[in-house]
C-alpha atoms as a PDB file:
ATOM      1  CA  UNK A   1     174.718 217.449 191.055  1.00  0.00           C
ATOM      2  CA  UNK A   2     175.664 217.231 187.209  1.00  0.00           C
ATOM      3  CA  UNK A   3     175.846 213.700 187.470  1.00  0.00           C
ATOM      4  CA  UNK A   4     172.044 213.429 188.542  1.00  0.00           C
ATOM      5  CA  UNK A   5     170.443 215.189 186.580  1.00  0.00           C
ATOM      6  CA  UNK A   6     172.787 214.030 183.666  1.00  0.00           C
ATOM      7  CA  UNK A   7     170.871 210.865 184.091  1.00  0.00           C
ATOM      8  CA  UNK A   8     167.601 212.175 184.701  1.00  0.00           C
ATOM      9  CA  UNK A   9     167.605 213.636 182.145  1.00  0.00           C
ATOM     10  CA  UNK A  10     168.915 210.343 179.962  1.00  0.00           C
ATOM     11  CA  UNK A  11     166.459 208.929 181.379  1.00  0.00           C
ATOM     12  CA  UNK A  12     163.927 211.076 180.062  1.00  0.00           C
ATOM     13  CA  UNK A  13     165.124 210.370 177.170  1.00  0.00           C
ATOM     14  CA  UNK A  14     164.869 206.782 177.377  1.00  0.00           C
ATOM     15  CA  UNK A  15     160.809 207.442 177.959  1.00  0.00           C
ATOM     16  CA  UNK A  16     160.607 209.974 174.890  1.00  0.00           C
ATOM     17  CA  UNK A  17     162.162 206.888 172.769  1.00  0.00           C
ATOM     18  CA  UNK A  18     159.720 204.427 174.095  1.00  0.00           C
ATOM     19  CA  UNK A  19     157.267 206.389 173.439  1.00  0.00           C
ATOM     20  CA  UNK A  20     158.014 207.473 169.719  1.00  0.00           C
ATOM     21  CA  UNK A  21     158.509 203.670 169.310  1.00  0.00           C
ATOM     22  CA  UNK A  22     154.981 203.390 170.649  1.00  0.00           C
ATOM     23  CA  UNK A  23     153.622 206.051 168.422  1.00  0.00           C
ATOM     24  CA  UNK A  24     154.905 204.190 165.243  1.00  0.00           C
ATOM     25  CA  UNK A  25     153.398 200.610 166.347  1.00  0.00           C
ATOM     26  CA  UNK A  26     150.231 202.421 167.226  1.00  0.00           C
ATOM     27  CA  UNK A  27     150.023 203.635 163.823  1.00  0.00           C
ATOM     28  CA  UNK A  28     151.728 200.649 162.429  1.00  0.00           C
ATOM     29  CA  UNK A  29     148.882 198.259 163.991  1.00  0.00           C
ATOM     30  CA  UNK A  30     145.753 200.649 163.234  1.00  0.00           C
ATOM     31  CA  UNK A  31     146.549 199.850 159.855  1.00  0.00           C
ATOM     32  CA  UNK A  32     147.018 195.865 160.089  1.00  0.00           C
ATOM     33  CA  UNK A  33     143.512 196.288 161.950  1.00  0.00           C
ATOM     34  CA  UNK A  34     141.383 198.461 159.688  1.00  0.00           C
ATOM     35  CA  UNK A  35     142.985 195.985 157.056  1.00  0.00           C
ATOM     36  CA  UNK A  36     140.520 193.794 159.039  1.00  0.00           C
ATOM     37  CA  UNK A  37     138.025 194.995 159.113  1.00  0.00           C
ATOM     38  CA  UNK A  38     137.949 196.195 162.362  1.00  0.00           C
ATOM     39  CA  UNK A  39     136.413 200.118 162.710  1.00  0.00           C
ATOM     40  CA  UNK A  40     135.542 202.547 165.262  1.00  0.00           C
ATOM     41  CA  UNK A  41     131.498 203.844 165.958  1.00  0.00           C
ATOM     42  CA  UNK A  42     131.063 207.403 164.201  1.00  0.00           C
ATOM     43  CA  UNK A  43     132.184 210.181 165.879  1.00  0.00           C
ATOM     44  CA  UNK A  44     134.959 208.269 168.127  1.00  0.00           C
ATOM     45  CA  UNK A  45     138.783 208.832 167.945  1.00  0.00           C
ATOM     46  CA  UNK A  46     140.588 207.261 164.805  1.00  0.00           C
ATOM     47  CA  UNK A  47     141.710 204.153 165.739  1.00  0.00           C
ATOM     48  CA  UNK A  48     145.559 205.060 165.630  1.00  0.00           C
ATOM     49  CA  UNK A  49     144.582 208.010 168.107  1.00  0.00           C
ATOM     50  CA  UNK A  50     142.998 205.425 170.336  1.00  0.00           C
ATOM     51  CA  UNK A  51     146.113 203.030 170.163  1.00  0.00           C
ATOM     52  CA  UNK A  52     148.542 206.056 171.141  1.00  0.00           C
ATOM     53  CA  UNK A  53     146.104 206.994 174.431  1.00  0.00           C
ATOM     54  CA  UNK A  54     146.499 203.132 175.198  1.00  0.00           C
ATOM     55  CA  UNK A  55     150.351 202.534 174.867  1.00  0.00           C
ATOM     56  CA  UNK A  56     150.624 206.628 176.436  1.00  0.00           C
ATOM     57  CA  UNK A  57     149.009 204.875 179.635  1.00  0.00           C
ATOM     58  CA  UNK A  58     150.579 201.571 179.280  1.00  0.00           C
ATOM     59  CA  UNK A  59     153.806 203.750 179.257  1.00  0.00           C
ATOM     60  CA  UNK A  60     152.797 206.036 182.157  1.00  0.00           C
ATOM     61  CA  UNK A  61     154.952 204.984 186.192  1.00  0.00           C
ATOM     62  CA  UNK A  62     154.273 206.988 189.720  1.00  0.00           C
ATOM     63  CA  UNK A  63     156.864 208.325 191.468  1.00  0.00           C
ATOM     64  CA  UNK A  64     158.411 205.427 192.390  1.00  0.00           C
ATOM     65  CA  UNK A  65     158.544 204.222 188.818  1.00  0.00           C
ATOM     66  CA  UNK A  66     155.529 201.930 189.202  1.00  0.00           C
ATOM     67  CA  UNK A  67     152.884 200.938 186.403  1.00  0.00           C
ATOM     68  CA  UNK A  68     150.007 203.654 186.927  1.00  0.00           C
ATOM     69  CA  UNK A  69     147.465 201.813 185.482  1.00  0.00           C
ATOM     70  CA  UNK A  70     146.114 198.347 185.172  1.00  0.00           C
ATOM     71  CA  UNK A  71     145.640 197.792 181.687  1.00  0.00           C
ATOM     72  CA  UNK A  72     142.988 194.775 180.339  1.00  0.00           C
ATOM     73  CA  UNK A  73     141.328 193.893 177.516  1.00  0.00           C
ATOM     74  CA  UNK A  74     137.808 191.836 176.441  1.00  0.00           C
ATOM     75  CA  UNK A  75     136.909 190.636 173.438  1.00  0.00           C
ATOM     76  CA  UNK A  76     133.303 189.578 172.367  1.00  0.00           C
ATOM     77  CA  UNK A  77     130.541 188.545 170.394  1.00  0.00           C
ATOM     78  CA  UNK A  78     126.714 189.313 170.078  1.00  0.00           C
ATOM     79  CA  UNK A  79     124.128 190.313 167.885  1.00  0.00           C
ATOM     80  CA  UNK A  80     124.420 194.123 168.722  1.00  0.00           C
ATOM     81  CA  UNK A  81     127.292 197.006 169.568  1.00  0.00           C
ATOM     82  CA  UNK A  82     125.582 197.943 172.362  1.00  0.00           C
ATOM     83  CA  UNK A  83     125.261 194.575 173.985  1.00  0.00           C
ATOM     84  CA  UNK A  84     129.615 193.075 172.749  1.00  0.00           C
ATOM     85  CA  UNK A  85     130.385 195.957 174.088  1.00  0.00           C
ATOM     86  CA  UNK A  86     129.018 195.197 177.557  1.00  0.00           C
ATOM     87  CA  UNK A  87     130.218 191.929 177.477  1.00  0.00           C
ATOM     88  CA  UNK A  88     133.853 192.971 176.357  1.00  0.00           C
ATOM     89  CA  UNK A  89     133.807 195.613 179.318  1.00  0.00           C
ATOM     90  CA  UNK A  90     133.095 193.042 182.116  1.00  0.00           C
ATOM     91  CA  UNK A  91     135.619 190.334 180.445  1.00  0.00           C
ATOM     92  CA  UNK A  92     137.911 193.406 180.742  1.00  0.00           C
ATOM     93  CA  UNK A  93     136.985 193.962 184.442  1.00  0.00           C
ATOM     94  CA  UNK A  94     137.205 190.610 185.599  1.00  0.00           C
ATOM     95  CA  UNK A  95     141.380 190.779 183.732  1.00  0.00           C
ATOM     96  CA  UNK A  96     141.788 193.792 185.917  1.00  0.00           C
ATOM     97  CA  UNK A  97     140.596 191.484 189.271  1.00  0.00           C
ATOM     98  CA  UNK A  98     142.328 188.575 188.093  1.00  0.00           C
ATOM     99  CA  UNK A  99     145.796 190.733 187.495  1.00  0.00           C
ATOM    100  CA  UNK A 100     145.175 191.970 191.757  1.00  0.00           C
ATOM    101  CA  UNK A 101     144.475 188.965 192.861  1.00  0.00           C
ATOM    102  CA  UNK A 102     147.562 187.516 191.103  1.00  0.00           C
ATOM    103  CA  UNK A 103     149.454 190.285 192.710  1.00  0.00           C
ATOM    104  CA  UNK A 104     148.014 189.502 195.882  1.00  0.00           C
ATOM    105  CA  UNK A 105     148.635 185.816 195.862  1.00  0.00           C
ATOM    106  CA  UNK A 106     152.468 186.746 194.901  1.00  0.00           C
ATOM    107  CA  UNK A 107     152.225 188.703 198.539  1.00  0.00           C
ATOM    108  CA  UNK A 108     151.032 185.957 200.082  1.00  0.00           C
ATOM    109  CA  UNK A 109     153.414 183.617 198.488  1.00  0.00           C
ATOM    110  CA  UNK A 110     156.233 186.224 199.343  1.00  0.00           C
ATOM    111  CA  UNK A 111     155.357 186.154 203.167  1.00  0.00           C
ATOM    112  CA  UNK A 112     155.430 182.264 202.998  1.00  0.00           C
ATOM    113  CA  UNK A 113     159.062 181.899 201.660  1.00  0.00           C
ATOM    114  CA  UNK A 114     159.821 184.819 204.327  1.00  0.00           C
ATOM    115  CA  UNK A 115     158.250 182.490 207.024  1.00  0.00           C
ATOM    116  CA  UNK A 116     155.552 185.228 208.488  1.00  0.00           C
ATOM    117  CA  UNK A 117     152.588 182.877 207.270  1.00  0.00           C
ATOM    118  CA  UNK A 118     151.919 179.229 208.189  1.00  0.00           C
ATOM    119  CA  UNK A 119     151.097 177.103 206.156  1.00  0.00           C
ATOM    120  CA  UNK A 120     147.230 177.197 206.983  1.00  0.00           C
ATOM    121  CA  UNK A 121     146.723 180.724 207.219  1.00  0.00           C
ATOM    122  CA  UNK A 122     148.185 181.094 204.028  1.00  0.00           C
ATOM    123  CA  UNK A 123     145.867 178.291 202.146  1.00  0.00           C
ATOM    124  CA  UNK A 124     143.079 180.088 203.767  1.00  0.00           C
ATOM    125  CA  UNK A 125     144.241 183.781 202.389  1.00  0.00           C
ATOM    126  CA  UNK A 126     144.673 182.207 198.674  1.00  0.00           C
ATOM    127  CA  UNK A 127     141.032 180.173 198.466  1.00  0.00           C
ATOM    128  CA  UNK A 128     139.714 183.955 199.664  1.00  0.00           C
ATOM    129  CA  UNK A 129     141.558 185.604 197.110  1.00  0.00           C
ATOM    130  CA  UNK A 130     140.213 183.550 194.818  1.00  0.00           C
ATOM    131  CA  UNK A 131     136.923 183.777 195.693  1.00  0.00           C
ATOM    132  CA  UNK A 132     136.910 187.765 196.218  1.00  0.00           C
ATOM    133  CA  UNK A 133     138.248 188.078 192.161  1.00  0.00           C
ATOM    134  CA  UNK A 134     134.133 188.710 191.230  1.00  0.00           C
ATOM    135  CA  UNK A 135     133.568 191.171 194.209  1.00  0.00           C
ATOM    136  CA  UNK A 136     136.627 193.098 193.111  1.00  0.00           C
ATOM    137  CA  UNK A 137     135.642 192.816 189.485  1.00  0.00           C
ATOM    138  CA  UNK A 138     132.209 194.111 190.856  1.00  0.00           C
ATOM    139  CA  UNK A 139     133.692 197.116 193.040  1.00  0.00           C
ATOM    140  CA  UNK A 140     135.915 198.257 190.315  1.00  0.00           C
ATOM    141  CA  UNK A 141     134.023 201.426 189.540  1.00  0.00           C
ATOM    142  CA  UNK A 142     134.227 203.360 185.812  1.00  0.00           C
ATOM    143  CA  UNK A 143     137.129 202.650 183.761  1.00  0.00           C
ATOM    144  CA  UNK A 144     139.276 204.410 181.106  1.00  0.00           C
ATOM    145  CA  UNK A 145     137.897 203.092 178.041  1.00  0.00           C
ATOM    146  CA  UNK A 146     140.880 203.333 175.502  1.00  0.00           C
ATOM    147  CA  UNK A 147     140.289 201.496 172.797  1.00  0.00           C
ATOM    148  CA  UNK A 148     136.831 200.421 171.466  1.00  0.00           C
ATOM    149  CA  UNK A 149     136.731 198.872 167.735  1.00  0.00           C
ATOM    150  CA  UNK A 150     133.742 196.700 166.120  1.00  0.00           C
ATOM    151  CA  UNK A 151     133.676 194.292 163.181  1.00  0.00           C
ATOM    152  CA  UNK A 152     130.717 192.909 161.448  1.00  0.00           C
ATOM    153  CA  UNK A 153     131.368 189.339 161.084  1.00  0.00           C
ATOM    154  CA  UNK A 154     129.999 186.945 158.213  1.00  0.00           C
ATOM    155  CA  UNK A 155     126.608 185.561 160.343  1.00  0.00           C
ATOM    156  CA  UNK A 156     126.189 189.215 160.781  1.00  0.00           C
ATOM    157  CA  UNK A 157     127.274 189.456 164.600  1.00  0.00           C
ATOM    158  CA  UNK A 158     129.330 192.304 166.015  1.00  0.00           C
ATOM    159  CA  UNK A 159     132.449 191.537 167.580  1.00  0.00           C
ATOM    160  CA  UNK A 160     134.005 194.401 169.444  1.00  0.00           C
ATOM    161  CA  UNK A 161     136.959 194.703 171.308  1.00  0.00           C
ATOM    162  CA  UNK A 162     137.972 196.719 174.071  1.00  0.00           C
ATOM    163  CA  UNK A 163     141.570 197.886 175.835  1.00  0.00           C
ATOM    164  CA  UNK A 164     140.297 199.742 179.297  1.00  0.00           C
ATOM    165  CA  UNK A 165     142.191 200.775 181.840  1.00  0.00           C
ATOM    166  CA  UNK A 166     142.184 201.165 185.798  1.00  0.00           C
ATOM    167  CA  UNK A 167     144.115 203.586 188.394  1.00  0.00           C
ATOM    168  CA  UNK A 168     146.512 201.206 190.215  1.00  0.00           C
ATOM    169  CA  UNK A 169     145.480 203.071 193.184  1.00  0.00           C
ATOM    170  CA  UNK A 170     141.890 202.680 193.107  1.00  0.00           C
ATOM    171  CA  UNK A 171     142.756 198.800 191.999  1.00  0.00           C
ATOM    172  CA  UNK A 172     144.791 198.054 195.227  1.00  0.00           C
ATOM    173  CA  UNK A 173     141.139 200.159 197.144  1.00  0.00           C
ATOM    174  CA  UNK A 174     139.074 197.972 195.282  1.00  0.00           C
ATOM    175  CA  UNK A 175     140.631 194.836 196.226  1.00  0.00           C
ATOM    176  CA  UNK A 176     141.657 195.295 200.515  1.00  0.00           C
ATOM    177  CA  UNK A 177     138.303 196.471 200.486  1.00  0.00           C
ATOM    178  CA  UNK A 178     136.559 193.590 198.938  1.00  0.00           C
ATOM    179  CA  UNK A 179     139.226 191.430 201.112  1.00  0.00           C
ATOM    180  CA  UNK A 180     138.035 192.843 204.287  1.00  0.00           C
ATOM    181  CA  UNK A 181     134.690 191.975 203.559  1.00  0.00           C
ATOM    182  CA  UNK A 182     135.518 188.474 203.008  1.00  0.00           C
ATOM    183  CA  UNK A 183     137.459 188.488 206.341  1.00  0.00           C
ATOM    184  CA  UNK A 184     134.628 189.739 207.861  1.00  0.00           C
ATOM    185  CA  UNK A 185     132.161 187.205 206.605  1.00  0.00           C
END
């Protein structure tokens, strides 16, 4: 009994360390970014704050010591905040699909090399995959937006970038739901 929770508790530890580490690059990077220009609308989290919520859920497993989240960023450019931001957001969304359906295809490939797919069947399963990455970037529902900075660049755009982040859970939902439609069609 010592022995467990001896390393339970090292292990513990081990995630306290990480995230310490985490806290000093969060703060560490804020400052290479706001050295860039890059700043957050009025009345949002500093940007350091916003970087420690990100690595916090980068850092955060399940029980069975899996990644919790999905975690994706988008980056773009337009004449407005209102309208980079938008675009960022669904470049972010369609990173989260493209992350499942990578996953998936690694499934598929698995069952291959473990000879419970044929050949055929599994071509088939991959060119759906691929084409079901927009209707699982268009079932992923609200995401956790944590990080959201702007610059102004010279032509007098707005870039803005975004880090958001997805329940693995609701991720894996997303995506055997949008593959059961495409089975069904």
């Amino acid at each position: 009994v010592f022995a467990l929770v001896s390393s339970a508790a090292m292990g513990q530890k081990v995630k306290n360390k990480d995230f310490k580490t985490k806290l000093k690059l969060a703060k560490k990077e804020a400052k290479t970014l706001e050295k860039d220009d890059w700043y957050v609308s009025p009345g949002d989290l500093p940007l350091a704050k916003q970087l420690e919520k990100n690595y916090q859920k980068q850092l955060e497993e399940d029980e069975n010591g899996y990644p919790k989240y999905i975690i994706a960023s988008g980056n773009a450019v337009a004449q407005t905040q209102s309208a980079a931001k938008m675009q960022a957001q669904e470049i972010a969304k369609l990173e989260i699909a493209n992350q499942l359906s990578s996953q998936i295809a690694a499934t598929i490939d698995n069952q291959i090399a473990n000879n419970q797919l044929n050949q055929e069947d599994a071509a088939n399963l991959q060119k759906m995959v691929a084409a079901a990455k927009n209707v699982i970037s268009n079932k992923i529902g609200r995401t956790l937006d944590l990080v959201e900075m702007y610059r102004t660049l010279k032509n007098k755009n707005v870039e803005c970038q975004v880090r958001v982040g997805y329940s693995m859970d609701l991720a894996r939902q997303a995506a055997v739901s949008s593959m059961k439609e495409q089975l069904q069609a």
